[in-house]
N, C-alpha and C. Protein backbone atom coordinates (compact mmCIF):
# COMPACT_ATOMS: atom_id res chain seq x y z
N UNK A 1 97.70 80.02 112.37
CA UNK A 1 97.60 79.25 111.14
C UNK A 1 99.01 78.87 110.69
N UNK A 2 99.36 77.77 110.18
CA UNK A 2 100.72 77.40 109.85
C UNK A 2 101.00 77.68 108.78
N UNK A 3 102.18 77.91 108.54
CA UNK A 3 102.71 78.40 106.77
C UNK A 3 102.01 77.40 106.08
N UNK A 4 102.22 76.91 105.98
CA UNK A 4 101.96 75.49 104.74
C UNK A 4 100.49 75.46 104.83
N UNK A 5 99.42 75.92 105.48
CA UNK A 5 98.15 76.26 105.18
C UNK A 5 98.12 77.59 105.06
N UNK A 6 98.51 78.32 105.20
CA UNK A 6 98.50 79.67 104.56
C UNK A 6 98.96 79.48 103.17
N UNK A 7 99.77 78.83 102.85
CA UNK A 7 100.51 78.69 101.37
C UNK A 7 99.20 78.32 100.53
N UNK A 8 98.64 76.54 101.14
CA UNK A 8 97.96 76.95 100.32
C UNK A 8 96.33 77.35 99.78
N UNK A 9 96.14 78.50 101.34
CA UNK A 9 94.85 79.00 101.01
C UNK A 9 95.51 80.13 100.07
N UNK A 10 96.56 80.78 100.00
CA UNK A 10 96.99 81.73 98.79
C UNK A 10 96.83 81.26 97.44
N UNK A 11 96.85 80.26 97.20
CA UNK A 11 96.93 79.30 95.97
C UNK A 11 95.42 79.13 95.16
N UNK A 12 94.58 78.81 96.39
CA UNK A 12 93.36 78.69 96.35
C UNK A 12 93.09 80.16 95.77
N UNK A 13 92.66 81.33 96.91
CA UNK A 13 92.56 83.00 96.58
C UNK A 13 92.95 82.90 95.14
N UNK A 14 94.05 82.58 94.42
CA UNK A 14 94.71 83.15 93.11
C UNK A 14 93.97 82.40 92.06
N UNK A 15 93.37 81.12 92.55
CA UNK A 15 92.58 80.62 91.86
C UNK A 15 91.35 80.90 91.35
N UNK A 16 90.94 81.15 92.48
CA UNK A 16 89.28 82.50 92.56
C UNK A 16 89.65 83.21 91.92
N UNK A 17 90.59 84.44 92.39
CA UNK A 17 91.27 85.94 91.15
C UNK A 17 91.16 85.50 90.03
N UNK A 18 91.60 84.62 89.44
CA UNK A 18 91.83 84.24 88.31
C UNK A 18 90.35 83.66 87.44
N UNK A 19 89.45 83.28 87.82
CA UNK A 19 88.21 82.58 87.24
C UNK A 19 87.26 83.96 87.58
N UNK A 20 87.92 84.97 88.56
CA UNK A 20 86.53 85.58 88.55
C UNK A 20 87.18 86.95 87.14
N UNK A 21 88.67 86.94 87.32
CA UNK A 21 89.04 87.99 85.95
C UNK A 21 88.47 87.16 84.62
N UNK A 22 88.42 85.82 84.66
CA UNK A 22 87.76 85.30 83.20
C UNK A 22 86.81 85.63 83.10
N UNK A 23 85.54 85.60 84.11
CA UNK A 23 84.26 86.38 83.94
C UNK A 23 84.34 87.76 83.50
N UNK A 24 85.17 89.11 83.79
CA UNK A 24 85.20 89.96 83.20
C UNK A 24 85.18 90.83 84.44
N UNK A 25 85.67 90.57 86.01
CA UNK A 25 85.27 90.96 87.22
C UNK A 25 86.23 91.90 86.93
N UNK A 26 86.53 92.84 88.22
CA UNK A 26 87.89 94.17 88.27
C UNK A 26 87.86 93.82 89.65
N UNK A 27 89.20 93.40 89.84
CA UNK A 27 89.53 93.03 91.27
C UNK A 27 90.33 94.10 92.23
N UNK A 28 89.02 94.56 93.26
CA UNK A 28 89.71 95.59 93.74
C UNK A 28 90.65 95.70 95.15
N UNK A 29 90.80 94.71 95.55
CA UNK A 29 91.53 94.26 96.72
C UNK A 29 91.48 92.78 97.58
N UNK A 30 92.43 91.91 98.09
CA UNK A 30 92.56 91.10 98.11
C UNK A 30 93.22 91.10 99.77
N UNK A 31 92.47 89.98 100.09
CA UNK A 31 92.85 90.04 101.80
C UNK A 31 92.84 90.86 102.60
N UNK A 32 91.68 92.24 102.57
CA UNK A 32 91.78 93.11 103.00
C UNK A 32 91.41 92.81 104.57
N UNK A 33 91.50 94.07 105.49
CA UNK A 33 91.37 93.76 106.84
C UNK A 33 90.84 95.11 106.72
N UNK A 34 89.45 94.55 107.65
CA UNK A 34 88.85 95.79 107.92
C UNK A 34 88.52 95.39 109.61
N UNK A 35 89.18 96.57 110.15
CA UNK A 35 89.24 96.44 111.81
C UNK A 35 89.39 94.97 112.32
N UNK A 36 88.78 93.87 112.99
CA UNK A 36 89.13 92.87 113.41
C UNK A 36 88.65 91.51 112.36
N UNK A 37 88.52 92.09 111.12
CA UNK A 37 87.84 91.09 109.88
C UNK A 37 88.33 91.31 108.88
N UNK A 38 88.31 89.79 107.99
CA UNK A 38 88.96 90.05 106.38
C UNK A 38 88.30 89.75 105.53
N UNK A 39 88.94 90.19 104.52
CA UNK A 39 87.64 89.99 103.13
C UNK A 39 88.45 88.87 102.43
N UNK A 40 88.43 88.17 101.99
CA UNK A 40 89.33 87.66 100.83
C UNK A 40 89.47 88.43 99.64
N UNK A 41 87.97 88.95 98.77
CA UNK A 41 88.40 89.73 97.75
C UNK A 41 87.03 90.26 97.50
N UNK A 42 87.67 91.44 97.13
CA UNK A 42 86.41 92.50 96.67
C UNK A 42 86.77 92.89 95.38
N UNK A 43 85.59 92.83 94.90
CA UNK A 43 85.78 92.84 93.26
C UNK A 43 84.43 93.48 93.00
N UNK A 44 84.41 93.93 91.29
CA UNK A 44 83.62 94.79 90.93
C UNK A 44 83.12 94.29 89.97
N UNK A 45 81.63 94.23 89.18
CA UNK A 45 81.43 93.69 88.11
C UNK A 45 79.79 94.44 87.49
N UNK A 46 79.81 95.30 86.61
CA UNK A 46 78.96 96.08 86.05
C UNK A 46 78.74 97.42 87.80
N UNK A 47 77.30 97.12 87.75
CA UNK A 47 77.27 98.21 88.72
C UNK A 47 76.85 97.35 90.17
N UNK A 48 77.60 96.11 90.77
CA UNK A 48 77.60 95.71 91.54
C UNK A 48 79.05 95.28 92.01
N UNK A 49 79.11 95.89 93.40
CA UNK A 49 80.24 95.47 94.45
C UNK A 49 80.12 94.17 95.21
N UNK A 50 81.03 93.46 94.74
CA UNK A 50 81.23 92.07 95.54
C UNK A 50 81.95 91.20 96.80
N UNK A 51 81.44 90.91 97.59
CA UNK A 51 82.58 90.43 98.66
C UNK A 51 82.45 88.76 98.21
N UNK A 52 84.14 88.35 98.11
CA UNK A 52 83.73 87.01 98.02
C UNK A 52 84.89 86.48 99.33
N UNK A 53 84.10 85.53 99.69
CA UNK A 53 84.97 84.39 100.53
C UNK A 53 85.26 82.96 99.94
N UNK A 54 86.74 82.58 99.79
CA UNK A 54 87.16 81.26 99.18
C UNK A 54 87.19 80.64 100.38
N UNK A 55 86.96 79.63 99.94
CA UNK A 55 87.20 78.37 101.05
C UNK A 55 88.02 77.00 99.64
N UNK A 56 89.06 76.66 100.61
CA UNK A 56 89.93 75.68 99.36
C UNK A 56 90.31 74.48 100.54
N UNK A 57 89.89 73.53 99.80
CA UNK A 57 89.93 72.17 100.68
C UNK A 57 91.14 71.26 99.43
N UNK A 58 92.31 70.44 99.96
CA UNK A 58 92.50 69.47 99.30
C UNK A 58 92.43 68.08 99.03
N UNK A 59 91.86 67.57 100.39
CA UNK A 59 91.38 66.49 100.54
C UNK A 59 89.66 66.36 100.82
N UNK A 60 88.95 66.89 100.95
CA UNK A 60 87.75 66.58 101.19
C UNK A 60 87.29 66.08 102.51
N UNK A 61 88.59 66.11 103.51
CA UNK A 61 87.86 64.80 104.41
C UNK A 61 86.78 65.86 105.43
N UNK A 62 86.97 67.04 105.59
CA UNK A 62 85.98 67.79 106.68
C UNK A 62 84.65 68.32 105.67
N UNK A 63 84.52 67.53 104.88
CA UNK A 63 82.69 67.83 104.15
C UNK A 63 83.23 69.24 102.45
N UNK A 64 82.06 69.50 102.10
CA UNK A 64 82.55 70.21 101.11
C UNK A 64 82.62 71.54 101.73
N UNK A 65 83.54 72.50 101.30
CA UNK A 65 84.12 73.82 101.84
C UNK A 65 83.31 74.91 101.75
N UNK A 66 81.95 74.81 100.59
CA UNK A 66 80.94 75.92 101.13
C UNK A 66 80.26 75.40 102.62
N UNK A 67 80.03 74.19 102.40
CA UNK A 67 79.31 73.94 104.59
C UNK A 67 80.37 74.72 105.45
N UNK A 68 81.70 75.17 105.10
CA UNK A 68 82.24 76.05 106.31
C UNK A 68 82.16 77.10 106.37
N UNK A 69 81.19 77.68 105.43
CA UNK A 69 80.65 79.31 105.89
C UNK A 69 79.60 79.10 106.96
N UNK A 70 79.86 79.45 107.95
CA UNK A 70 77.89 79.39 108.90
C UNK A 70 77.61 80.39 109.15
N UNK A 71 76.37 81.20 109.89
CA UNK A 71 76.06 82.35 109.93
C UNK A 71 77.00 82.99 110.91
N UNK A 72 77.60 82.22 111.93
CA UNK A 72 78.73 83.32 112.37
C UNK A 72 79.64 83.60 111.31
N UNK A 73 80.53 83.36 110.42
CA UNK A 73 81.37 83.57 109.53
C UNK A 73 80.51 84.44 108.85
N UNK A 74 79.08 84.57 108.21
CA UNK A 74 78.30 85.26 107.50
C UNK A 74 78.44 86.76 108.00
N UNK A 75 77.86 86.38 109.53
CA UNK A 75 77.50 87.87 110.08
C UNK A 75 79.09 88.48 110.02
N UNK A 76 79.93 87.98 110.37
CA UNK A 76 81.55 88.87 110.22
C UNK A 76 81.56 89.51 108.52
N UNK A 77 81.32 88.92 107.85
CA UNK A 77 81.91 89.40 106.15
C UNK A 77 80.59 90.68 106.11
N UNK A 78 79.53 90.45 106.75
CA UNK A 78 78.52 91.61 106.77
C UNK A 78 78.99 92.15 107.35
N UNK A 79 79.44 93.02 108.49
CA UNK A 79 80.11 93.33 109.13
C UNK A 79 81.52 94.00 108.28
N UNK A 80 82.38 93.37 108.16
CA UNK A 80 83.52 93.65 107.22
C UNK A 80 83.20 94.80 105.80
N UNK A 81 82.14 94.35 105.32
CA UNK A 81 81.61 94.93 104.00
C UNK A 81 80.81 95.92 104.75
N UNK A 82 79.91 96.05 105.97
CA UNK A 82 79.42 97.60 105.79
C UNK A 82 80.60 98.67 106.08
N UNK A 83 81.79 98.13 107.16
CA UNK A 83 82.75 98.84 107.24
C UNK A 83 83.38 99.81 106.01
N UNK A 84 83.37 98.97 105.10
CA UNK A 84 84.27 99.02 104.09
C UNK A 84 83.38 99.88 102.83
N UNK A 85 82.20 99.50 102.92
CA UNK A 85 81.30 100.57 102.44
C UNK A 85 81.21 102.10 102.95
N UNK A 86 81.15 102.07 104.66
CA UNK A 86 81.22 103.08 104.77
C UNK A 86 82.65 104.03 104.97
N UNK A 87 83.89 103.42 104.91
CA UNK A 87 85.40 103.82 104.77
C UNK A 87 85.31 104.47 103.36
N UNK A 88 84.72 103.74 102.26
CA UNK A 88 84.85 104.32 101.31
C UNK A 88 83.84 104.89 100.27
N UNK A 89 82.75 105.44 101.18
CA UNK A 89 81.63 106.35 100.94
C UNK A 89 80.83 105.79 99.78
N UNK A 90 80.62 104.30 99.62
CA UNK A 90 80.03 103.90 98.34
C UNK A 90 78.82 103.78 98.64
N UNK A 91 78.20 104.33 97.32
CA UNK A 91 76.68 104.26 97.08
C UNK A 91 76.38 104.20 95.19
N UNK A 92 75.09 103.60 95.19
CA UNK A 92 74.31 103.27 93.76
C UNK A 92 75.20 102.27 93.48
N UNK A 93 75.64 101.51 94.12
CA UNK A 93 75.48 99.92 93.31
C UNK A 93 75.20 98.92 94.05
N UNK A 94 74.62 97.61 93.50
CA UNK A 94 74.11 96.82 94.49
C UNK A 94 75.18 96.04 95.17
N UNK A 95 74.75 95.15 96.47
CA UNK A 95 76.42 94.85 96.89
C UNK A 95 75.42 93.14 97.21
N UNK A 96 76.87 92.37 96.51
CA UNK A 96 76.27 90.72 96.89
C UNK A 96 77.39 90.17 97.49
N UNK A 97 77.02 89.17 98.40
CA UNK A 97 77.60 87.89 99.05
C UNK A 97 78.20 86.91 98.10
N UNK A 98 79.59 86.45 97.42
CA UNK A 98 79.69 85.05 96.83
C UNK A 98 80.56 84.45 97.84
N UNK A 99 80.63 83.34 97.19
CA UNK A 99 81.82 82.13 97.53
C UNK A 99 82.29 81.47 96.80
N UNK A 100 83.56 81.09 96.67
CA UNK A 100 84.39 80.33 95.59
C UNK A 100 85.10 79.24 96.32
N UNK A 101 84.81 77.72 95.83
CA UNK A 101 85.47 76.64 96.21
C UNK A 101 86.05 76.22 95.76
N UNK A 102 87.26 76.02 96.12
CA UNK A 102 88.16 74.94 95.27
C UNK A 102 88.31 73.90 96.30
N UNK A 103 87.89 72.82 95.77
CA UNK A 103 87.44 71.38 96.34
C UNK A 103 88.49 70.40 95.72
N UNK A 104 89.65 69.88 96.29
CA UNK A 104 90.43 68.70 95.03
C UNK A 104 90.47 69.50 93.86
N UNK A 105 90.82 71.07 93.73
CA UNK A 105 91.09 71.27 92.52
C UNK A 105 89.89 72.09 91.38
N UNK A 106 88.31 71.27 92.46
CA UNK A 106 87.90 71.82 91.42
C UNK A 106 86.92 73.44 91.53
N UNK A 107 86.87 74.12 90.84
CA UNK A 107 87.04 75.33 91.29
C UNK A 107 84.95 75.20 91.06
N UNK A 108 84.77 75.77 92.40
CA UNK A 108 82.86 76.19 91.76
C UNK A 108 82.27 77.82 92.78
N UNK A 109 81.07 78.32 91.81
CA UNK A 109 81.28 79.65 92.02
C UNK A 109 79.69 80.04 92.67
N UNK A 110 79.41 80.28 93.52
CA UNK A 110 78.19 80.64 94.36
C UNK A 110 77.75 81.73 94.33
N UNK A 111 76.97 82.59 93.74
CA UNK A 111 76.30 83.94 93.70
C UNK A 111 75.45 84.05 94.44
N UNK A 112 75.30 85.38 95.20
CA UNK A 112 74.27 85.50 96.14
C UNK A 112 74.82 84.23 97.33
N UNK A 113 75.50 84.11 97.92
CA UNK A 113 75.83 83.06 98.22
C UNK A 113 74.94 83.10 99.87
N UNK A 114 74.85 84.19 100.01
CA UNK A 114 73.88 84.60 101.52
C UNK A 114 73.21 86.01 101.50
C-alpha cells in the first residue's frame, strides 16, 4: 500500500473515531492485528462489543465504499473478532458487525452491517 493511501485511510479511521465518540462509543483499539487480520476499530457501547470496518473513498470513481466489503472481507473480520474474543476471554455482551464510510467527505454509519 503506498504512503499517500495509507495517509489517507488514517484520516478516514479518525473520522469514524471521532463520529462514533459523538455517539457516546469507548474506543477500545484501533488497527489492531489479530494473527494474519485487522480490525480497524473495536469499540464498546452499552453492553455490546463492536468491530467496525471503514472504508474512505475520495473520489467515488470505484462505486460507493460499503460495495467493497464482500463476503470474503466479511468472513476475515469474523475471523479476526472470534480471535480476539477468545484472546480476551469475553463473554455477556452481544457482539455486532458495522461499517463507516466516508465517501467525498461524507461520513455514513451502517449497523449490523453483516
Amino acid at each position: 500500500m503506498s504512503r499517500s493511501r495509507q495517509i489517507r485511510g488514517a484520516a478516514g479511521e479518525e473520522r469514524a473515531v471521532k463520529y462514533l465518540q459523538k455517539l457516546g462509543y469507548q474506543i477500545l483499539h484501533r488497527n489492531l492485528r489479530m494473527a494474519r487480520y485487522e480490525i480497524d476499530i473495536i469499540c464498546r457501547h452499552e453492553d455490546c462489543l463492536i468491530f467496525v470496518e471503514v472504508k474512505h473513498s475520495l473520489t467515488g470513481d470505484y462505486g460507493h465504499p460499503a460495495t467493497w466489503i464482500d463476503e470474503r472481507k466479511q468472513e476475515k473480520l469474523r475471523k479476526a473478532a472470534r480471535l480476539y474474543i477468545d484472546k480476551h476471554q469475553i463473554s455477556g455482551l452481544d457482539i455486532r458487525f458495522d461499517v463507516i464510510t466516508v465517501d467525498k467527505g461524507q461520513v455514513e454509519y451502517y449497523q449490523n452491517a453483516f
